[in-house]
N, C-alpha and C. Protein backbone atom coordinates (compact mmCIF):
# COMPACT_ATOMS: atom_id res chain seq x y z
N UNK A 1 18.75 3.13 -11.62
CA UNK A 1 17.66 4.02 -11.23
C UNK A 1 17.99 4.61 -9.86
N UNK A 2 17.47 6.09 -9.69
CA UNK A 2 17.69 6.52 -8.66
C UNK A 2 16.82 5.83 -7.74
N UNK A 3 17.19 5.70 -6.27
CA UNK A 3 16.92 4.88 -5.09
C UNK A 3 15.43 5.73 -4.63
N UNK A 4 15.78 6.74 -4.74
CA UNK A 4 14.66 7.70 -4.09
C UNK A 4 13.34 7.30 -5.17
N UNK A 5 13.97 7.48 -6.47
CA UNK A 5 12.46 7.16 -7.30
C UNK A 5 11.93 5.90 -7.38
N UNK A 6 13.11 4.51 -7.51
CA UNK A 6 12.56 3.43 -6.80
C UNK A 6 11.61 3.28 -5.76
N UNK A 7 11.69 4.07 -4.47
CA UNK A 7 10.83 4.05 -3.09
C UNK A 7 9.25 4.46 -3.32
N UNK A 8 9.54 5.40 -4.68
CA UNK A 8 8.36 6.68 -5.13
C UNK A 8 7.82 5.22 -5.38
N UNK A 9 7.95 4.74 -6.81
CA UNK A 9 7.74 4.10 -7.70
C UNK A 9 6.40 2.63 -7.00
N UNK A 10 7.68 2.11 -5.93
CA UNK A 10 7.29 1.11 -5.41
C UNK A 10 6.26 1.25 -4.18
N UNK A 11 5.83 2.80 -3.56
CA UNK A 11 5.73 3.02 -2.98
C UNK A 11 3.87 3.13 -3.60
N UNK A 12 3.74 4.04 -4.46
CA UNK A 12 2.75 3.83 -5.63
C UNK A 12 2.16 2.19 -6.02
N UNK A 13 2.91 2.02 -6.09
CA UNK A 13 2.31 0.53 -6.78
C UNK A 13 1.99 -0.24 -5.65
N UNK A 14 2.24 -0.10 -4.46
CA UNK A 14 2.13 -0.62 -2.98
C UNK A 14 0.71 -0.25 -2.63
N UNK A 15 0.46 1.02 -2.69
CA UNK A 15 -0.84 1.44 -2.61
C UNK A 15 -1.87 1.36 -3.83
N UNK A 16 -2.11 1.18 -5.02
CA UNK A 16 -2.76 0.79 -5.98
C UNK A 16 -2.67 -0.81 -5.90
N UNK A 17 -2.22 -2.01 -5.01
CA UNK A 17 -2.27 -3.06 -4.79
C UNK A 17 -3.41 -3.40 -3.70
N UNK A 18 -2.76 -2.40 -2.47
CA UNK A 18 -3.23 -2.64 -1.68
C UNK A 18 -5.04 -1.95 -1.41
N UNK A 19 -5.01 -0.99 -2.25
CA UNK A 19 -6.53 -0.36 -2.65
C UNK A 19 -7.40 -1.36 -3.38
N UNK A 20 -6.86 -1.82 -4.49
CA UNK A 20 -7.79 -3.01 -5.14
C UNK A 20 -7.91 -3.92 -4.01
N UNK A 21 -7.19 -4.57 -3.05
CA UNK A 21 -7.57 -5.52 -2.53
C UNK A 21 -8.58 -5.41 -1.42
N UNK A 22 -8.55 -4.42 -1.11
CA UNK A 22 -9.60 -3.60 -0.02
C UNK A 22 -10.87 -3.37 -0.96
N UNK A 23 -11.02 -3.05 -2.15
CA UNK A 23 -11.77 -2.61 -3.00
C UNK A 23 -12.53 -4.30 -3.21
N UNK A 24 -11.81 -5.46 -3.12
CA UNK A 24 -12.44 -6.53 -3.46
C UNK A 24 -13.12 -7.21 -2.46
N UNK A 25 -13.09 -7.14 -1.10
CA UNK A 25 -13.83 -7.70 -0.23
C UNK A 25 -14.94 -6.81 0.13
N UNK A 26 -14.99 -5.73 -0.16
CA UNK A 26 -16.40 -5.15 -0.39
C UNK A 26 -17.69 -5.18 -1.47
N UNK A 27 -17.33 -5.84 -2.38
CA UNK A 27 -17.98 -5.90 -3.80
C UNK A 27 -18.71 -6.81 -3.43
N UNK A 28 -20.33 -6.45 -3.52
CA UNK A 28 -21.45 -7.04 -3.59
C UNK A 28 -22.27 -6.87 -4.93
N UNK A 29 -22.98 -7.71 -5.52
CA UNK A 29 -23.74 -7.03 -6.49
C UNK A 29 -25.23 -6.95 -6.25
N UNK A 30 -25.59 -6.17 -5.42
CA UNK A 30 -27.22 -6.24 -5.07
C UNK A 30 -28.31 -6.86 -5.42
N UNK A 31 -27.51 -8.34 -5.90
CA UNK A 31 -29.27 -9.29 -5.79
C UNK A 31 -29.37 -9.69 -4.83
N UNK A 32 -31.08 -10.16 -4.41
CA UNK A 32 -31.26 -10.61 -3.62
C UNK A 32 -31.08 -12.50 -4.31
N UNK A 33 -31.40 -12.74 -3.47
CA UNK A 33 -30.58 -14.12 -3.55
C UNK A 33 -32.11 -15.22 -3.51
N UNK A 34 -32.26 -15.82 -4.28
CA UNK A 34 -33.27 -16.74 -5.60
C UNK A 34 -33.50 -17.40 -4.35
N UNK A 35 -34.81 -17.89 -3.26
CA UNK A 35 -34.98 -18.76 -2.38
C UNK A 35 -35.26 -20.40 -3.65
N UNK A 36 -35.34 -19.93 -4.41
CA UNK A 36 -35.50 -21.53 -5.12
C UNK A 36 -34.38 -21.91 -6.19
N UNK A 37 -34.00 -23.43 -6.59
CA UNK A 37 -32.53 -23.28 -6.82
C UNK A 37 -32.33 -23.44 -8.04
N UNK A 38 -31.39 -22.89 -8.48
CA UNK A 38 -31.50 -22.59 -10.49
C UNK A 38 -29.97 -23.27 -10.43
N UNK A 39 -30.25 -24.23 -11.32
CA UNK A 39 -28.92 -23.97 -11.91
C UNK A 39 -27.71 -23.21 -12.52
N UNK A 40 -28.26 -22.08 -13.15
CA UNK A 40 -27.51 -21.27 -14.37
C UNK A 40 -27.13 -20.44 -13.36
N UNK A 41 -27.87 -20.27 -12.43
CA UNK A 41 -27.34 -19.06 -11.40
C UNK A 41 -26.38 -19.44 -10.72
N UNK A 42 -26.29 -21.20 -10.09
CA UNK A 42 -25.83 -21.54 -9.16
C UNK A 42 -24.10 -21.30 -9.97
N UNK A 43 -24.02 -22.26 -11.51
CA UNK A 43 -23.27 -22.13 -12.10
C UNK A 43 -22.42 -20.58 -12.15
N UNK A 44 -23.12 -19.56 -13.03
CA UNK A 44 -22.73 -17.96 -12.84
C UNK A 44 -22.13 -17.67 -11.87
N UNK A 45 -22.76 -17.83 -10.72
CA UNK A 45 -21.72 -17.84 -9.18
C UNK A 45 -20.84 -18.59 -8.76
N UNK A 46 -20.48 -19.44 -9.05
CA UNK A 46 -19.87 -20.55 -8.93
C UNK A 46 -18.22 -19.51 -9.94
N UNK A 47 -18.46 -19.51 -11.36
CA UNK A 47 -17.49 -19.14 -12.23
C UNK A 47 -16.90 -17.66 -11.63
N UNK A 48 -18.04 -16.82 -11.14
CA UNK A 48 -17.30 -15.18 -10.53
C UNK A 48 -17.08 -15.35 -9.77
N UNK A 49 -17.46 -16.59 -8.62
CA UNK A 49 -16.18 -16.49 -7.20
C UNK A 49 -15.20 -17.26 -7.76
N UNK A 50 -14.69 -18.30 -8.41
CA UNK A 50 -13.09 -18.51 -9.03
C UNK A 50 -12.69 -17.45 -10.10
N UNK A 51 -13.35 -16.31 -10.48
CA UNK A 51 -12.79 -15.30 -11.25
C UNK A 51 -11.98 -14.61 -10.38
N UNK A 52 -13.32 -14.40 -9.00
CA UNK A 52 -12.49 -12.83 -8.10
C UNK A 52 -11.58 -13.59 -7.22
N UNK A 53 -10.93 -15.05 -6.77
CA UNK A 53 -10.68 -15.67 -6.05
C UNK A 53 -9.47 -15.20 -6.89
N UNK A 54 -9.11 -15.85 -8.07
CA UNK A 54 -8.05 -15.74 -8.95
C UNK A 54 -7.88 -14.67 -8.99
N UNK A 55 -8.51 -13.28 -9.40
CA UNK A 55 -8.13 -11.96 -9.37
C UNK A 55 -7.63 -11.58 -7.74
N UNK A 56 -7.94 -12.07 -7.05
CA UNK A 56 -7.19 -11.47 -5.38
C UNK A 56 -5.94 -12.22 -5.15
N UNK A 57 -6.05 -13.43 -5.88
CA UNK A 57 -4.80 -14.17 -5.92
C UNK A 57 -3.57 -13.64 -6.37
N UNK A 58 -4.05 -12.76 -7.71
CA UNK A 58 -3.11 -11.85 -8.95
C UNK A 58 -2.64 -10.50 -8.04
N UNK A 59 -3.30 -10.32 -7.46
CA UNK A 59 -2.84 -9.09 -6.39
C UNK A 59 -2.47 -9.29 -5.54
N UNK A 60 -2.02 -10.49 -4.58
CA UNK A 60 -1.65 -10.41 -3.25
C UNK A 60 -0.24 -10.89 -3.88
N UNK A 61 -0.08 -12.12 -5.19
CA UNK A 61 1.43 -12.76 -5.82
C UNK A 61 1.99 -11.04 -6.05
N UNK A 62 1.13 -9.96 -7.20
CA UNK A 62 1.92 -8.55 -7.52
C UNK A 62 2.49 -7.96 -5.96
N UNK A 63 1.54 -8.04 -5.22
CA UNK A 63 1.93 -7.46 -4.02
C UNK A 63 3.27 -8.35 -3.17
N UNK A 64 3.55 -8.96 -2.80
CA UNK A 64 4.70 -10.23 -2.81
C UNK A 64 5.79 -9.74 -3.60
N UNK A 65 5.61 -9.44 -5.24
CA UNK A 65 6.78 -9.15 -5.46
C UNK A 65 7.15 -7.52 -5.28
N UNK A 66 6.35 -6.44 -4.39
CA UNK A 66 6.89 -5.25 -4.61
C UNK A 66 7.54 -5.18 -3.18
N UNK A 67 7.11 -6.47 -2.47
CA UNK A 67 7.96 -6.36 -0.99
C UNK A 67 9.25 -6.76 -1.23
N UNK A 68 9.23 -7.49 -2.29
CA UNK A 68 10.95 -8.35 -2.67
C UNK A 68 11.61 -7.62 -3.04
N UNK A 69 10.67 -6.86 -4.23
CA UNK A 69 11.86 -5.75 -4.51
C UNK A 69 12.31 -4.51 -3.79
N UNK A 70 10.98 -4.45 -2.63
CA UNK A 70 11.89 -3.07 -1.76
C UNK A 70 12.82 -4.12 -1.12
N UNK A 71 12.77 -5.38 -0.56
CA UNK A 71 14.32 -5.34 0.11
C UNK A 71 15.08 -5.57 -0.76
N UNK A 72 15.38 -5.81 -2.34
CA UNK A 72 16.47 -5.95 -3.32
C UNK A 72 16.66 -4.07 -3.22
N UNK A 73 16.01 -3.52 -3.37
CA UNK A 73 16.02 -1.93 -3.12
C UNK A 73 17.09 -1.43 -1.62
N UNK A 74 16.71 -2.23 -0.27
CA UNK A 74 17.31 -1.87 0.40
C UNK A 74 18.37 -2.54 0.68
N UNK A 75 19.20 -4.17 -0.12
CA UNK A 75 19.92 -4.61 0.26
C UNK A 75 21.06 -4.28 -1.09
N UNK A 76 20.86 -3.34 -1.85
CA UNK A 76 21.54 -2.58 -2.83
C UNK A 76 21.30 -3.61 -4.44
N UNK A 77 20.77 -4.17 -4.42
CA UNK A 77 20.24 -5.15 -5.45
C UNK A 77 18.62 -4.57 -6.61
N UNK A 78 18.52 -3.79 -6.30
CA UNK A 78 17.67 -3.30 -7.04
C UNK A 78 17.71 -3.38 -8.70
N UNK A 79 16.61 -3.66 -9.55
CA UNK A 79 17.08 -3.16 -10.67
C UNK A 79 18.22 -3.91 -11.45
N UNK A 80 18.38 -5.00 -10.47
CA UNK A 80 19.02 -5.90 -11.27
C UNK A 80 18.35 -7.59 -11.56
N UNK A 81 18.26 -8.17 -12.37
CA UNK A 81 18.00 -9.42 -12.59
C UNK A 81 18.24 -10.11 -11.54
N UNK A 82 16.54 -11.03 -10.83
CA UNK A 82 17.32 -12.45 -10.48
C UNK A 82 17.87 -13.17 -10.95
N UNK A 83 17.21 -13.76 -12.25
CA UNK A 83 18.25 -15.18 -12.90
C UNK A 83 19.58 -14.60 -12.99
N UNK A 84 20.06 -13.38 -13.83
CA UNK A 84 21.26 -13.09 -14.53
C UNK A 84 22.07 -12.37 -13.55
N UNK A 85 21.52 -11.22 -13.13
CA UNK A 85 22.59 -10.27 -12.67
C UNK A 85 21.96 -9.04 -13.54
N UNK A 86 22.03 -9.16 -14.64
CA UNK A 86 22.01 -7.88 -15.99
C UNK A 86 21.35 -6.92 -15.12
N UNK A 87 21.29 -5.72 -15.80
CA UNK A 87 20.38 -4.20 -15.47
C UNK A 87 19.24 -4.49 -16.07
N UNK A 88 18.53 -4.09 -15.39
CA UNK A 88 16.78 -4.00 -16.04
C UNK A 88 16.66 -2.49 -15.98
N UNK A 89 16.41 -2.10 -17.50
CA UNK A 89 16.36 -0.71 -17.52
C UNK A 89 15.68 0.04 -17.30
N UNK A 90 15.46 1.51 -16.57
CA UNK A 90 15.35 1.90 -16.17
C UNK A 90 13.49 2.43 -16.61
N UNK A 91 13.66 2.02 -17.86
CA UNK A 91 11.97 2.66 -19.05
C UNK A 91 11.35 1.43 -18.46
N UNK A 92 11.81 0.07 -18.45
CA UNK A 92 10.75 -1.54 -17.89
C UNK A 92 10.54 -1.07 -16.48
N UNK A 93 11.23 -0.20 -15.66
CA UNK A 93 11.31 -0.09 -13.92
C UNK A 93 9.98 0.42 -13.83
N UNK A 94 9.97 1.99 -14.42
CA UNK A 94 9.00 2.45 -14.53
C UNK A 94 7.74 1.84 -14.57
N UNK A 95 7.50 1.17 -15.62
CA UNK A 95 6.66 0.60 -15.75
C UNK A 95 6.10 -0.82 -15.06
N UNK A 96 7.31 -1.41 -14.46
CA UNK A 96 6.85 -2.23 -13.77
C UNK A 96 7.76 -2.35 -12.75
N UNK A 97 7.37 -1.59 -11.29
CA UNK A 97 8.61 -1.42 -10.38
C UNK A 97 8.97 -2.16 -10.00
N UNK A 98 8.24 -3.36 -9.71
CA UNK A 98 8.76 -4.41 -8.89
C UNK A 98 9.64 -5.49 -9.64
N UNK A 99 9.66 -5.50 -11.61
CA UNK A 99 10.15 -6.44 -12.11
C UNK A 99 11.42 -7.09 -12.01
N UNK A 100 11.27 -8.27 -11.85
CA UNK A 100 12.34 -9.15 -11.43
C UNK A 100 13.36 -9.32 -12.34
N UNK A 101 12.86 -9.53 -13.78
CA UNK A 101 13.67 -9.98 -14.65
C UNK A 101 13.73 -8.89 -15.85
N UNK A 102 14.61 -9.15 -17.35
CA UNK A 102 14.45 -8.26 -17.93
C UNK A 102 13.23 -8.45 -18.92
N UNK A 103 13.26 -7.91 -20.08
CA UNK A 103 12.30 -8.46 -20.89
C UNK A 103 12.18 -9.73 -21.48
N UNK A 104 13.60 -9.93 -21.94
CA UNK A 104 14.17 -11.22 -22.47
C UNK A 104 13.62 -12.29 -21.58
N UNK A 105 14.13 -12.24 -20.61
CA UNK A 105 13.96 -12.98 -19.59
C UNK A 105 12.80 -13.83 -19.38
N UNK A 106 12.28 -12.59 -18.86
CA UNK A 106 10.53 -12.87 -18.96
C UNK A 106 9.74 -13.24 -19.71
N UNK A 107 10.64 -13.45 -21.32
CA UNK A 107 9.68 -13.99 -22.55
C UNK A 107 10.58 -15.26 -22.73
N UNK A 108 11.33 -15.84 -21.94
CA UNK A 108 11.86 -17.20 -22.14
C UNK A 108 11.79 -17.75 -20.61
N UNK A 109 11.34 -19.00 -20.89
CA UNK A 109 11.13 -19.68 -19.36
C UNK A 109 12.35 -19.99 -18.80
């Protein structure tokens, strides 16, 4: 893959990372908050803060790997497999700029 569209690529996905995560510490849902204590509620809240905890988690690990791959990008390693070496082609890049491995790869542990 060209280097320049790598930068595009990763450069994009850098900012659609970093927007959701800004996008998640603002999210309130306008109740006011029950002065007497319910269970089902306490529960409900309980399950959507380990939902969005886990969902900010999923974005800061995606975000992690698009920094790895700009320095595999700038240390001429791009676009190639960690485990193997192989080429990761250029249609998986696209679609997932930062990917580490190939498809294969990624569907065998």
């Amino acid at each position: 893959m060209n280097p320049d569209r790598a930068r595009e690529l990763l450069a994009a996905e850098r900012r659609r990372l970093e927007r959701a995560l800004g996008h998640r510490g603002r999210q309130e849902d306008g109740e006011q908050s029950d002065p007497f204590f319910d269970a089902a509620n306490l529960a409900a809240d309980l399950y959507e803060a380990e939902l969005e905890e886990g969902l900010e988690e999923d974005l800061h690990e995606k975000l992690a790997a698009v920094e790895r791959a700009e320095r595999r990008l700038e240390a001429g390693l791009y676009g190639y497999s960690i485990r193997s070496g192989q080429r990761i082609p250029d249609e998986r890049l696209e679609m997932l700029p930062a990917a580490e491995l190939t498809t294969e790869e990624q569907a065998t542990p």
